[in-house]
Protein backbone atom coordinates (compact mmCIF):
# COMPACT_ATOMS: atom_id res chain seq x y z
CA UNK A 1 55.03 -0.61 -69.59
CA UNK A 2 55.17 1.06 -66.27
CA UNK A 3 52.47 -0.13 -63.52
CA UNK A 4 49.56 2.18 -62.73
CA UNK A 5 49.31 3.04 -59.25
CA UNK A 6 46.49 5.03 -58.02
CA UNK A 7 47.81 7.61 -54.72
CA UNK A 8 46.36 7.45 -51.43
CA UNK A 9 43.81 10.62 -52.47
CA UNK A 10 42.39 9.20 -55.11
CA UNK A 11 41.27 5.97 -53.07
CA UNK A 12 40.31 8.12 -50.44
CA UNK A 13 37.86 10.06 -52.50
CA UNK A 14 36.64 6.88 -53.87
CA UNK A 15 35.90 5.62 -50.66
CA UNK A 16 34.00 8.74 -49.78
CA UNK A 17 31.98 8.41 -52.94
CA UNK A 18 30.89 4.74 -52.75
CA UNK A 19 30.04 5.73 -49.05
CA UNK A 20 27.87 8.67 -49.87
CA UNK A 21 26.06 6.90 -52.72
CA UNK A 22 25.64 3.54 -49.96
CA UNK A 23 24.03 6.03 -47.19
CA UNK A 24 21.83 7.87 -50.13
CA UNK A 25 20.63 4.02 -51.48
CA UNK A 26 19.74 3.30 -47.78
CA UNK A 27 18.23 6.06 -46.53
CA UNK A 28 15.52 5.56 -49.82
CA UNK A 29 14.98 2.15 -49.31
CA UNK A 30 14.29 2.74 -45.48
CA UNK A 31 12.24 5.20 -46.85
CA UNK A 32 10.94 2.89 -49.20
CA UNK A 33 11.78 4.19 -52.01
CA UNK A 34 13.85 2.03 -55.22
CA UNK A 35 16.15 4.52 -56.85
CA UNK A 36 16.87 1.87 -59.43
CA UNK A 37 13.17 1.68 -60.12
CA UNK A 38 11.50 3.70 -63.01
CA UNK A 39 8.95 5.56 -62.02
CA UNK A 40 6.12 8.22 -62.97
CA UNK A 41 4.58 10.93 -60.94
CA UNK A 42 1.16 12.71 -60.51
CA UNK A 43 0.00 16.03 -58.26
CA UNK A 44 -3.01 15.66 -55.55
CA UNK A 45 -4.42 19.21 -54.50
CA UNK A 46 -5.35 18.92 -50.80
CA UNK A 47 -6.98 22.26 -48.08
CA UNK A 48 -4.66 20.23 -45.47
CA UNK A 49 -2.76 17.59 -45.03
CA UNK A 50 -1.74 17.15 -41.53
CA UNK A 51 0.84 14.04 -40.74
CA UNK A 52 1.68 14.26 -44.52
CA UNK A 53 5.39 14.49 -45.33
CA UNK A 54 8.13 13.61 -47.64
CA UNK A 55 8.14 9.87 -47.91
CA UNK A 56 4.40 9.31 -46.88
CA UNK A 57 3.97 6.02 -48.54
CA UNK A 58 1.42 5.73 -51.13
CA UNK A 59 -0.66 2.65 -51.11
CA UNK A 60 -3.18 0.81 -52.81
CA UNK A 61 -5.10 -2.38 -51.40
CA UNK A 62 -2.97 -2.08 -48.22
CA UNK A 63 0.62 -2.09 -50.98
CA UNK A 64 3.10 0.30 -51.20
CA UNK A 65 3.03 1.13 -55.10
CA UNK A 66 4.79 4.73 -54.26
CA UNK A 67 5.32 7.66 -51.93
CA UNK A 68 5.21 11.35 -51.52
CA UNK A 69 8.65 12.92 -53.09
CA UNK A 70 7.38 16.77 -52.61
CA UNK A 71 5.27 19.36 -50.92
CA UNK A 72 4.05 22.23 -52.56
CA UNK A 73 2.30 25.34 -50.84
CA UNK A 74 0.91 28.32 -53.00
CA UNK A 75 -1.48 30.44 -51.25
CA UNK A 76 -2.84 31.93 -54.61
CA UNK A 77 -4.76 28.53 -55.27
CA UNK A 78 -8.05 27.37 -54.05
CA UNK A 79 -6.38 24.05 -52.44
CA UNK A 80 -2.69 25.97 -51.79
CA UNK A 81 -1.14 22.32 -51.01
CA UNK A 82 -0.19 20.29 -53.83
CA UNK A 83 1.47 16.85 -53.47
CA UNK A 84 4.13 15.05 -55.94
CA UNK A 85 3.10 11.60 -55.64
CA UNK A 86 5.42 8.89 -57.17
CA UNK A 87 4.99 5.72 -57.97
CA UNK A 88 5.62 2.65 -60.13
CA UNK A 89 6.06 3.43 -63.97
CA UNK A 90 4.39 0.06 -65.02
CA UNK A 91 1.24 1.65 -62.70
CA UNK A 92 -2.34 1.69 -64.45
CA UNK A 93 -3.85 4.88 -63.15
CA UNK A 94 -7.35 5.24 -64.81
CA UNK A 95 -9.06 8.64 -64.98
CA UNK A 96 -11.48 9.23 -62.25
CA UNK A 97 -8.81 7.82 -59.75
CA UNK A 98 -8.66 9.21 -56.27
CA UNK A 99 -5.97 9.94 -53.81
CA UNK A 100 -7.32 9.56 -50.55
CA UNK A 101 -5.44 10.58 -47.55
CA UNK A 102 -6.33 7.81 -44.12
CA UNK A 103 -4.84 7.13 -40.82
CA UNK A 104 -2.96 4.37 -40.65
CA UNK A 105 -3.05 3.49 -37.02
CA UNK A 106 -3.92 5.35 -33.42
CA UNK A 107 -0.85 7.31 -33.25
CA UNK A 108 -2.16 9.35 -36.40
CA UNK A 109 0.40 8.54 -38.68
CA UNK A 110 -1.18 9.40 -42.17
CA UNK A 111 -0.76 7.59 -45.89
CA UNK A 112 -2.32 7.66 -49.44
CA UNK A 113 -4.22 5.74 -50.78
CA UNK A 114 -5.39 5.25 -54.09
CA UNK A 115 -8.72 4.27 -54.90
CA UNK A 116 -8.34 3.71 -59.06
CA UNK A 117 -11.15 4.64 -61.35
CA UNK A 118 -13.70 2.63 -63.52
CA UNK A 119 -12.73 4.83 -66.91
CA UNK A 120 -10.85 2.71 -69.60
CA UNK A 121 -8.97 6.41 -70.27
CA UNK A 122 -5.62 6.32 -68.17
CA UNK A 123 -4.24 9.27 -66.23
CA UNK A 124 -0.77 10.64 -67.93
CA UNK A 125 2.17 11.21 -66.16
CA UNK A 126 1.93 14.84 -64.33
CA UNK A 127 -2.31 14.87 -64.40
CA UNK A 128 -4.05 16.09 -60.79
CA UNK A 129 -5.73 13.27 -59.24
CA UNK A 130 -8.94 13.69 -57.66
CA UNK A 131 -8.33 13.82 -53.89
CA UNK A 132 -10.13 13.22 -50.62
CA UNK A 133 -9.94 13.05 -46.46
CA UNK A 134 -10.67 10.11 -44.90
CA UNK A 135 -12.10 11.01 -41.21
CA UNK A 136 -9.98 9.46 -38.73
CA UNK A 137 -10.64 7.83 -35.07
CA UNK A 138 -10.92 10.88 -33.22
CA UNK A 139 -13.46 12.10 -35.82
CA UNK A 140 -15.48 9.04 -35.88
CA UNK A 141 -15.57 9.48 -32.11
CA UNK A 142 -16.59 12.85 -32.00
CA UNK A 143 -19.31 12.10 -34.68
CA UNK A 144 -20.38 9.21 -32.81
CA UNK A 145 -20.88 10.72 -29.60
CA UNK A 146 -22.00 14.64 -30.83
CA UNK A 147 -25.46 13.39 -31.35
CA UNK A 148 -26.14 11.99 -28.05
CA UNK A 149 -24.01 15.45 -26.52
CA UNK A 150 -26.31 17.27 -28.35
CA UNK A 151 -29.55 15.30 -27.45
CA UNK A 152 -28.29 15.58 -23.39
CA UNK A 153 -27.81 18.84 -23.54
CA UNK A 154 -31.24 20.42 -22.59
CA UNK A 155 -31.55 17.98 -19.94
CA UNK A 156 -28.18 19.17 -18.45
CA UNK A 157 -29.35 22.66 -18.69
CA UNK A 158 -32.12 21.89 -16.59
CA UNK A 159 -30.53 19.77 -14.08
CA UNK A 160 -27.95 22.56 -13.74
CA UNK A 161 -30.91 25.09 -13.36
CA UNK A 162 -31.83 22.92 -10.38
CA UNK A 163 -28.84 21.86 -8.73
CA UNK A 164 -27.90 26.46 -8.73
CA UNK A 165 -31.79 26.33 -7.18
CA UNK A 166 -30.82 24.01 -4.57
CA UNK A 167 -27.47 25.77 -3.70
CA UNK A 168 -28.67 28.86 -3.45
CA UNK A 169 -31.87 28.12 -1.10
CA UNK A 170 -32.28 28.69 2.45
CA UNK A 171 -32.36 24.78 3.42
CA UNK A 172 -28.51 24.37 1.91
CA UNK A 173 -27.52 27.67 3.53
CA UNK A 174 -29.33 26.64 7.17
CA UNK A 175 -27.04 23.08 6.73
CA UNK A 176 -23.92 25.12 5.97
CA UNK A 177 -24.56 27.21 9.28
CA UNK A 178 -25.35 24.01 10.92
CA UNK A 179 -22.20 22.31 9.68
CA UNK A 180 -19.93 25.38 10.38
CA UNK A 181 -21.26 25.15 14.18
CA UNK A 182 -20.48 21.64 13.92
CA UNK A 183 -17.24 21.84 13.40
CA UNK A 184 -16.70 25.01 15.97
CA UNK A 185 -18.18 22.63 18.37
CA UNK A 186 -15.59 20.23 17.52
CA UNK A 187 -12.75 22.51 17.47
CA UNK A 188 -13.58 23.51 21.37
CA UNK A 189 -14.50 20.27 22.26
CA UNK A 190 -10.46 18.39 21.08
CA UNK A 191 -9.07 22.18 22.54
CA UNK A 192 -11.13 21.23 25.74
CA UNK A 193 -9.79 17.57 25.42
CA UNK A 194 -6.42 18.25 25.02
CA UNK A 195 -6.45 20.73 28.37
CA UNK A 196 -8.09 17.22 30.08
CA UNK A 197 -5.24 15.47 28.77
CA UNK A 198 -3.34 18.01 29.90
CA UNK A 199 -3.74 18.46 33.56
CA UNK A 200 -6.24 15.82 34.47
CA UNK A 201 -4.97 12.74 32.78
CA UNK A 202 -1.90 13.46 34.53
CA UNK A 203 -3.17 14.23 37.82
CA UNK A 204 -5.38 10.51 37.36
CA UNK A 205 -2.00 9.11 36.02
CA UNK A 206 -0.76 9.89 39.68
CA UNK A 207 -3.02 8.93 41.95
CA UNK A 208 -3.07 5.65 39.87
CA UNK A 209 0.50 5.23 40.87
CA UNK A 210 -0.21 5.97 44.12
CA UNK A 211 -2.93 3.43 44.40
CA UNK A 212 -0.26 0.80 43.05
CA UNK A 213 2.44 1.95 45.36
CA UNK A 214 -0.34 1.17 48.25
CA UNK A 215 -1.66 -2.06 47.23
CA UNK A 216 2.25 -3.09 46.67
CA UNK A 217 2.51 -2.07 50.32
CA UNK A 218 -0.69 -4.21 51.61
CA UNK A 219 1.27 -7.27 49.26
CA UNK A 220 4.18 -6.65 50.86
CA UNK A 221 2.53 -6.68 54.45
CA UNK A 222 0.39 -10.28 53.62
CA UNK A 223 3.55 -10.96 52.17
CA UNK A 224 5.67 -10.29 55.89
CA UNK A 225 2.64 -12.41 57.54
CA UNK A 226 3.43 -15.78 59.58
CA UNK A 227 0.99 -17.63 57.77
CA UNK A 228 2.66 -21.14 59.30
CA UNK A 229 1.81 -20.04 62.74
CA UNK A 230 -1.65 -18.54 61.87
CA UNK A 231 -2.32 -21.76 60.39
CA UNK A 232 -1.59 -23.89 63.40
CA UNK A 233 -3.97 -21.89 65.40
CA UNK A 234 -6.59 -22.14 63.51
CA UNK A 235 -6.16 -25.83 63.07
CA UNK A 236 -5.65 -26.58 67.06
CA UNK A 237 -8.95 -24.16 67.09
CA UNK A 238 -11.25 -26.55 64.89
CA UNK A 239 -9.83 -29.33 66.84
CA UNK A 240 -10.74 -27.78 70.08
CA UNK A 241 -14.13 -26.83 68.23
CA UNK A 242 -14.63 -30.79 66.90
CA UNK A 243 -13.51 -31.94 70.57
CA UNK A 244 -15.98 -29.96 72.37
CA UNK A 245 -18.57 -31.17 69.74
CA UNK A 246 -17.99 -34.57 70.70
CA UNK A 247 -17.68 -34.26 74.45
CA UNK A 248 -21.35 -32.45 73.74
CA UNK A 249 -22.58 -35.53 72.01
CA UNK A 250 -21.43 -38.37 74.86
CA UNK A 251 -23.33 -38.76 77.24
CA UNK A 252 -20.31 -38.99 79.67
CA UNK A 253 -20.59 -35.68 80.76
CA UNK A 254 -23.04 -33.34 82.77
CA UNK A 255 -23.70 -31.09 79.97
CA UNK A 256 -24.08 -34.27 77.50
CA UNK A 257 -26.20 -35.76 79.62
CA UNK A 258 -28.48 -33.29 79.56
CA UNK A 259 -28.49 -32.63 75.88
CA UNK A 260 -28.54 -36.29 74.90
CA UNK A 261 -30.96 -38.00 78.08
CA UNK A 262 -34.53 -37.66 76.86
CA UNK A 263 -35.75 -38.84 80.12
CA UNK A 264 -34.44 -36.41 81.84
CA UNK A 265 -35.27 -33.63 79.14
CA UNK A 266 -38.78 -34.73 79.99
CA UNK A 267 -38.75 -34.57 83.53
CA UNK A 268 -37.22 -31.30 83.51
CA UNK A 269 -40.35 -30.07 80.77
CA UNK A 270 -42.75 -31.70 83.42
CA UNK A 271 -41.12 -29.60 86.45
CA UNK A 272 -40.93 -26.57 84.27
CA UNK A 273 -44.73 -27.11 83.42
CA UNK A 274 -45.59 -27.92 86.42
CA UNK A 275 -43.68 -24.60 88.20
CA UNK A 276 -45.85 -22.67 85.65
CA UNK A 277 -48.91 -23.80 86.27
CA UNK A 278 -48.11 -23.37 89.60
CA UNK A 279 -48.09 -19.71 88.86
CA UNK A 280 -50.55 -19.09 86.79
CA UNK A 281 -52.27 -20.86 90.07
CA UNK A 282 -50.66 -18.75 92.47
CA UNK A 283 -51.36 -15.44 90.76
CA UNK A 284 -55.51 -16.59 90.70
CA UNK A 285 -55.61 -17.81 93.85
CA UNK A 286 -52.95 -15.76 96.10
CA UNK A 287 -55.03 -16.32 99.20
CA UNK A 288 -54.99 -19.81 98.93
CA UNK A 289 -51.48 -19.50 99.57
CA UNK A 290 -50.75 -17.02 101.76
CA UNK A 291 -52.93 -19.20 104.13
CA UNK A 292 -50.74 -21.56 104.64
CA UNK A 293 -47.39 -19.89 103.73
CA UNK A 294 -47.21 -16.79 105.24
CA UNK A 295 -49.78 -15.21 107.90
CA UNK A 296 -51.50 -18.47 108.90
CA UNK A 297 -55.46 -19.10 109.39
CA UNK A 298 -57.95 -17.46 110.96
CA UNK A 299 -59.07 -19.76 113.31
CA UNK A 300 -55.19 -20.17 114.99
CA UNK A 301 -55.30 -16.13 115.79
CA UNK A 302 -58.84 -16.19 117.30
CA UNK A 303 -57.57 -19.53 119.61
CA UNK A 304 -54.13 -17.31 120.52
CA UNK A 305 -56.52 -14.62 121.79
């Protein structure tokens, strides 16, 4: 019995196969979807379904039981999108059941879910399901805050109305002159500021300099001073000044004397008083005087005649 051998083609296309049929098993189950499961299908007729695609997991009590395995469109019916829904053949589906469409998060991904009927009759494989839209975020948003939109609106009509009444009066445009000559007056007074910094910032900048250059000469000349000689003669000066003070004080000296004998200090107030009174004497009674000072008596020239 000659050994079998298979050739290098054959294993190659074996290879290929159990590869393809590998990525098509994976690709479902990421999609969710158990090829080796038996399963049934039903039709959901829907106006829209936006976010719906191939694979849009169908779910029931927040469990996958199925997903969406085809899209129809036929614009000749009333609801031209029809869904193939798939799911589990051991599934109950009683009539009255409903496939409702939801989001499943904020993104607005979409999913079905299906709310099962009351009826003991069950749904057959192929039957339409009854079908419905839940509203999403953005809808219960907008429905949330339409009303109050809606109940604002007059009063933004008339606060518009009052705000164009304010604009266009003759106080607003009176401020708008009055701000436009504002700002002219600022414009002239920085072109008026920059000629000052111009010319007469540098012109101060100079004559600052100079000022420094001339009190650096005055330094420079207290500087060149001999301020050990002018010290010594001012010292020998107050010591001359404080010698003289005390020669005044003793009474060793003529002028001390004087300044410091009382005695004499009266004596001298008793001539002085007496030389005025003398005076005052002399100029009310001159002839008393003259008598005897100057022309003589009477009775001497009548005894010389």
């Amino acid at each position: 019995m000659k050994n079998f051998k298979l050739s290098r083609e054959i294993k190659i296309g074996v290879v290929v196969v159990i590869a393809i049929g590998m990525l098509y098993f994976g690709l479902n189950y990421l999609k969710g979807i158990n090829i080796f499961q038996p399963t049934t299908y039903f039709y959901a007729q829907y106006d829209r379904v936006d976010g719906i695609v191939p694979t849009t997991p169908v779910m029931i009590n927040g469990y996958q039981v199925g997903h969406v395995s085809e899209i129809i469109f036929d614009y000749t019916k009333e609801a031209p999108i029809t869904l193939q829904i798939t799911v589990d053949e051991n599934l109950v589906v009683p009539q009255g059941t409903i496939a409702e469409v939801y989001d499943t998060g904020l993104m607005g991904d979409k999913a079905i879910q299906l709310k099962l009927g009351k009826s003991k009759e069950l749904m057959q494989p192929g039957d339409t399901l009854k079908t419905s839209i839940q509203g999403g975020l953005m809808d219960a948003v907008s429905t949330a805050l339409l009303e109050p939109i809606e109940a604002m609106m007059p009063e933004l009509d008339s606060t518009l109305t009052a705000v164009k009444e304010i604009v266009q009066g003759q106080r607003i445009q009176e401020i708008m002159a009055n701000t436009a000559n504002a700002t002219n007056n600022l414009q002239n007074a920085s072109a008026r500021l920059d000629s000052m910094m111009a010319n007469d910032i540098q012109v101060a900048i100079k004559d600052i300099k100079n000022i420094a250059a001339n009190f650096s000469n005055v330094s420079n000349e207290i500087n060149a001073v001999q301020w050990d000689s002018t010290l010594h003669s001012i010292e020998t000066v107050i010591a001359n000044l404080e010698m003289v003070s005390n020669q005044i004080k003793s009474n060793n000296n003529t002028l001390g004397a004087l300044l410091n004998d009382k005695e004499l200090y009266q004596n001298l107030d008793s001539t002085v008083q007496s030389a005025n009174a003398l005076l005052i004497d002399l100029k009310e009674n001159p002839k008393r005087y003259v008598h005897f000072s100057v022309f003589g008596s009477k009775e001497k020239k009548e005894e010389k005649k």
